[in-house]
N, C-alpha and C. Protein backbone atom coordinates (compact mmCIF):
# COMPACT_ATOMS: atom_id res chain seq x y z
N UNK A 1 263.64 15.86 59.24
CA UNK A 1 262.51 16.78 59.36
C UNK A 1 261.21 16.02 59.13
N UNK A 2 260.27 16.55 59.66
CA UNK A 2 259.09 15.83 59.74
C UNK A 2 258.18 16.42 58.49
N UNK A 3 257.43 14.99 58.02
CA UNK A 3 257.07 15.18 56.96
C UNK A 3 255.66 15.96 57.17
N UNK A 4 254.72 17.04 57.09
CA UNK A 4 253.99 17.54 57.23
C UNK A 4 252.85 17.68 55.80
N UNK A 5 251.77 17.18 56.65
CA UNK A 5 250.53 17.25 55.56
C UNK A 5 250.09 18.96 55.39
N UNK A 6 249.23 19.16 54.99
CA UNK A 6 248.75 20.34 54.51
C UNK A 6 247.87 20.77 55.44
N UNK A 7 247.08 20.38 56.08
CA UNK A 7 246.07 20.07 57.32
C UNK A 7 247.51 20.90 58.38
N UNK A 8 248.33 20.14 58.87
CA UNK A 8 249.29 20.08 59.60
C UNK A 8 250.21 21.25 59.62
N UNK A 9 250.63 22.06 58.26
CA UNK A 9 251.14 22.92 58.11
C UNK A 9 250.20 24.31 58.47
N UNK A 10 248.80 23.68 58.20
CA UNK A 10 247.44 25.15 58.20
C UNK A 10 247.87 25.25 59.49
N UNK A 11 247.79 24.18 60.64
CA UNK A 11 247.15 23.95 62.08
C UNK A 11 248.66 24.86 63.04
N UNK A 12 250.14 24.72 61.75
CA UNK A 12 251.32 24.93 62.64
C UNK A 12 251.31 27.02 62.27
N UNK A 13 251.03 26.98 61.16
CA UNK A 13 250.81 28.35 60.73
C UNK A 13 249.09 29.19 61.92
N UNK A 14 248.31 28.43 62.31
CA UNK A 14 247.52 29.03 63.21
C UNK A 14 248.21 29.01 64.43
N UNK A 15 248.89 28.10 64.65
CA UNK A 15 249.50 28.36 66.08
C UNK A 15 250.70 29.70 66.07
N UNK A 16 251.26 29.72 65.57
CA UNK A 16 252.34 30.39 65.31
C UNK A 16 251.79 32.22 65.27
N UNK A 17 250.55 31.99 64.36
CA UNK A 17 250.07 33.55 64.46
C UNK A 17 249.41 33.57 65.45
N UNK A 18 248.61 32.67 66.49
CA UNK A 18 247.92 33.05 67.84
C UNK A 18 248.77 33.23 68.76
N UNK A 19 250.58 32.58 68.75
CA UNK A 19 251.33 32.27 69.60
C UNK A 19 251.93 34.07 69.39
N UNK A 20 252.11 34.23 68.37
CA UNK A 20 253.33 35.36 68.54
C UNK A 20 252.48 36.98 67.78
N UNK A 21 251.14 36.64 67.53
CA UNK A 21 250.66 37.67 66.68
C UNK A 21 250.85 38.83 66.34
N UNK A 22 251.17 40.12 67.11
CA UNK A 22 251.80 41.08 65.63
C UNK A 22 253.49 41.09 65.76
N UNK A 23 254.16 40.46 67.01
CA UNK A 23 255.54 39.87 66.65
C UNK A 23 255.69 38.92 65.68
N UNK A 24 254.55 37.99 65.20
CA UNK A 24 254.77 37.25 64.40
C UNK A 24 254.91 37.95 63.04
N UNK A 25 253.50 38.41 62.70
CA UNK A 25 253.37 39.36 61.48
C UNK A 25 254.55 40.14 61.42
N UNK A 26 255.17 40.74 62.09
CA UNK A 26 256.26 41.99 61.96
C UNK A 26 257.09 40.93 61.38
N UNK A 27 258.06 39.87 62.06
CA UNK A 27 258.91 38.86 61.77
C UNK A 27 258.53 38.58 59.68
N UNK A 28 257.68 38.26 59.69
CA UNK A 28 257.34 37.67 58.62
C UNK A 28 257.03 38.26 57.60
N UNK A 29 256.81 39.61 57.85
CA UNK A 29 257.14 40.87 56.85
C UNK A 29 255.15 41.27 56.30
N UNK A 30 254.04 40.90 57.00
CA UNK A 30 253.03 41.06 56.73
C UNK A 30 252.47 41.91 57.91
N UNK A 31 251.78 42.88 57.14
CA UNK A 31 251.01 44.25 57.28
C UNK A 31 249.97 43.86 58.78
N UNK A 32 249.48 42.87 58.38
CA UNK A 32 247.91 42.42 58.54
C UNK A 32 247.67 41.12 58.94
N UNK A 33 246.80 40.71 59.58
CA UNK A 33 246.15 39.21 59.68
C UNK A 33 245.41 39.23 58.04
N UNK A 34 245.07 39.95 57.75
CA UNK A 34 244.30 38.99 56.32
C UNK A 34 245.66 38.94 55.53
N UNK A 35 246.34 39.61 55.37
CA UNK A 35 247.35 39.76 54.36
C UNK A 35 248.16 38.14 54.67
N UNK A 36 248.27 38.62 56.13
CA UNK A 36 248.72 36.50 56.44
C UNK A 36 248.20 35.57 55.45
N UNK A 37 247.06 35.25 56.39
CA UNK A 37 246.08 34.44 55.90
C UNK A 37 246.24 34.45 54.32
N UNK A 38 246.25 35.23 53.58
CA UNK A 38 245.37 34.78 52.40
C UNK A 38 247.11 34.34 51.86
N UNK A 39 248.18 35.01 51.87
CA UNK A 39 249.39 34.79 51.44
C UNK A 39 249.82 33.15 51.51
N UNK A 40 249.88 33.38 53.40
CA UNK A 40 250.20 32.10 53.44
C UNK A 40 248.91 30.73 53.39
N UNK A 41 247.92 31.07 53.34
CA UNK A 41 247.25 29.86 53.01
C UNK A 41 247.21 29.14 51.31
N UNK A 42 247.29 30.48 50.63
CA UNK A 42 247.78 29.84 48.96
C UNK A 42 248.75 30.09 49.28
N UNK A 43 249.51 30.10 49.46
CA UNK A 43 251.03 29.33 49.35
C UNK A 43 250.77 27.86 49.55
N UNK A 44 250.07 27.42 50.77
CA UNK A 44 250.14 25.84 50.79
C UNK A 44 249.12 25.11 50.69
N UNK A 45 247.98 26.29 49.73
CA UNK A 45 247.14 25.44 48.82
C UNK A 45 246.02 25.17 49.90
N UNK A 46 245.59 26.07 50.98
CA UNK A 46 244.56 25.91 51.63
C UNK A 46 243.36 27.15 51.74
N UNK A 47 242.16 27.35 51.59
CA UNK A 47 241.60 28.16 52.10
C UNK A 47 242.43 29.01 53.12
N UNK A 48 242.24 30.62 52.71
CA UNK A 48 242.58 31.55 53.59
C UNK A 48 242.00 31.67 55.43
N UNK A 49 240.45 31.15 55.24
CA UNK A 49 239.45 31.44 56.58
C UNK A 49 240.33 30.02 57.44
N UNK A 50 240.48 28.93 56.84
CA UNK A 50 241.44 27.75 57.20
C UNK A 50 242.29 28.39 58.05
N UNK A 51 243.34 29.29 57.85
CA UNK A 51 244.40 29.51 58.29
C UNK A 51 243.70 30.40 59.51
N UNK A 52 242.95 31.47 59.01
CA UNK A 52 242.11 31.87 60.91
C UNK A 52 241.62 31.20 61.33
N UNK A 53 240.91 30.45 61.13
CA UNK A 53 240.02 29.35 62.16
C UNK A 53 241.10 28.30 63.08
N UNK A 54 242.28 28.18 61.99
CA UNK A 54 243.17 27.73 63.26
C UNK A 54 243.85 28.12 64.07
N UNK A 55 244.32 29.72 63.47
CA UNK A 55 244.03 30.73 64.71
C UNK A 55 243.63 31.24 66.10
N UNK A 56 242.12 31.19 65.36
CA UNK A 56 240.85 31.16 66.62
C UNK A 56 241.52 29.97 67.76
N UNK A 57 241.48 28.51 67.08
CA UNK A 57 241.78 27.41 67.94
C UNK A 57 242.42 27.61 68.99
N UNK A 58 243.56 28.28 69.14
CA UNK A 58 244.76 28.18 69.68
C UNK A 58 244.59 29.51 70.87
N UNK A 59 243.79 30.85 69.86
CA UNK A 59 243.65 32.00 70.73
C UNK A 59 243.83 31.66 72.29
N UNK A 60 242.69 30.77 73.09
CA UNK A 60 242.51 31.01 74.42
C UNK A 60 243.84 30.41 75.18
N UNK A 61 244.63 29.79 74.42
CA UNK A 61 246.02 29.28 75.17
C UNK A 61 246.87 30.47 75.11
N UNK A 62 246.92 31.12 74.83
CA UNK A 62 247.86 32.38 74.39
C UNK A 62 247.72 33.55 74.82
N UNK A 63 248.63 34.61 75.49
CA UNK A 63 248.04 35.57 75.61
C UNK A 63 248.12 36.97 74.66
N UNK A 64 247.13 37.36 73.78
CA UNK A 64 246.65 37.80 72.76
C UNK A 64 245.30 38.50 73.15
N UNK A 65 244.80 39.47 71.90
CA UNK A 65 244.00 40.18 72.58
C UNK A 65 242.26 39.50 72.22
N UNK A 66 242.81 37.86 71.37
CA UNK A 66 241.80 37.94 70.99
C UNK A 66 240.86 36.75 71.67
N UNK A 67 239.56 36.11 71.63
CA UNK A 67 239.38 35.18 72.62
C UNK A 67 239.44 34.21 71.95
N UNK A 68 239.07 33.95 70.41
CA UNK A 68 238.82 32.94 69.87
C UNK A 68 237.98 31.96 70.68
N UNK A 69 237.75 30.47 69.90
CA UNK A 69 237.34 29.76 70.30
C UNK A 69 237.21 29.02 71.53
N UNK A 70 236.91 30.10 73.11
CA UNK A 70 237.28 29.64 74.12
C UNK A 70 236.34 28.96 74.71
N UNK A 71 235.06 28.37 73.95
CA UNK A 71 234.07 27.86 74.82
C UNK A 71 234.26 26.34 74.07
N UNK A 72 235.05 25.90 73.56
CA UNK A 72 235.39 24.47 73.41
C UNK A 72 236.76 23.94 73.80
N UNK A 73 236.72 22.70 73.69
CA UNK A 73 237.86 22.21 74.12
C UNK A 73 238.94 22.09 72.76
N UNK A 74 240.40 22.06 72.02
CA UNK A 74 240.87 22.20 71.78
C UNK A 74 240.69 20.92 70.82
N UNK A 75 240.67 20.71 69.60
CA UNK A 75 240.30 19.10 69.05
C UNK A 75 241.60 18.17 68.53
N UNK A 76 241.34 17.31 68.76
CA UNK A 76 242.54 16.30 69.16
C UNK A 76 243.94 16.42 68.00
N UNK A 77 243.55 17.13 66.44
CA UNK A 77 244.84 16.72 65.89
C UNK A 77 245.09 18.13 65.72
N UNK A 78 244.48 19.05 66.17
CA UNK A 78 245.07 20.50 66.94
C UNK A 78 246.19 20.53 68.19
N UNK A 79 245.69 19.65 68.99
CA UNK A 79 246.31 19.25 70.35
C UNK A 79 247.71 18.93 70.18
N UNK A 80 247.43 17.83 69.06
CA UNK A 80 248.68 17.15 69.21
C UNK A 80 250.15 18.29 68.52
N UNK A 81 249.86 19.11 67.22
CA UNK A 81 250.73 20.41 67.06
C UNK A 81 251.31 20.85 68.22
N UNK A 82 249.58 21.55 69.17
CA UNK A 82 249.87 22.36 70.00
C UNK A 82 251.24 21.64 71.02
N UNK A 83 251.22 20.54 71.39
CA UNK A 83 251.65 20.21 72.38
C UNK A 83 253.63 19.72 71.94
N UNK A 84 253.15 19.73 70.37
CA UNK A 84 254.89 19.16 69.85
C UNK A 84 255.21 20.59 69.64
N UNK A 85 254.47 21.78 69.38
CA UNK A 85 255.34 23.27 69.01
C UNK A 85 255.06 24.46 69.58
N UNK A 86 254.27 24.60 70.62
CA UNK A 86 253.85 25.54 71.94
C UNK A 86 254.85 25.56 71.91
N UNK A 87 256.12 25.08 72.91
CA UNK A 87 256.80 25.40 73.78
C UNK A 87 257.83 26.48 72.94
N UNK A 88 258.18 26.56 71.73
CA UNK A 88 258.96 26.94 71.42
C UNK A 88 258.85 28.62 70.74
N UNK A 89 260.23 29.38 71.35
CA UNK A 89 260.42 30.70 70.96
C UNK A 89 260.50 31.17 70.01
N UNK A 90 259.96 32.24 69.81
CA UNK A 90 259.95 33.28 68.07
C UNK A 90 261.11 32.62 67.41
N UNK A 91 262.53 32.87 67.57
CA UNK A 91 263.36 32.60 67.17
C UNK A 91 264.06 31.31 66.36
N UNK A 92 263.41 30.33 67.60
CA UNK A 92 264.00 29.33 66.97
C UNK A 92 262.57 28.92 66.05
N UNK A 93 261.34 29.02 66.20
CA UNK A 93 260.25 28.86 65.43
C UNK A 93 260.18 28.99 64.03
N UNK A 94 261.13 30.24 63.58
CA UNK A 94 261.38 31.07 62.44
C UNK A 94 262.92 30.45 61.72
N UNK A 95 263.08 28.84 62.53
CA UNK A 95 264.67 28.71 62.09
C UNK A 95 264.18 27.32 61.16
């Protein structure tokens, strides 16, 4: 298993809630996007707004209702997540 920084875990936890958002929340047993956020960002010791802003990032790849950050380009150690854990389904995501 890959060793994951804290940065890395914020960036896989924003993808994951832009990728699957209230299938995700339902899965994961939270009410809410803040209830997310603030849970799982102290859990791994990061700012709560951290965990939306990487969110936002990911929004315009996804289809979701929200736009997030769609007037920039995607920044490079965002990219690189996006591109090792996009592809993969609720299911095995959650394994």
């Amino acid at each position: 298993m890959k060793d994951f920084s804290v940065r890395d875990r914020a960036i896989l936890i924003g993808l994951f809630l832009s990728k699957f958002d209230e299938d995700g929340l339902k899965q994961l047993g939270f009410e809410g996007f803040n209830q997310a956020f603030n849970t799982l960002g102290y859990s791994i010791g990061i700012k709560p707004a951290s965990i939306k802003n990487y969110r936002d990032e990911f929004d315009p790849y996804f289809l979701n209702p929200r736009k997030g950050w769609h007037k920039r380009l995607l920044r490079g150690y965002c990219k690189k997540i996006f591109d090792e854990f996009s592809h993969l389904k609720l299911n095995v995501f959650l394994t």
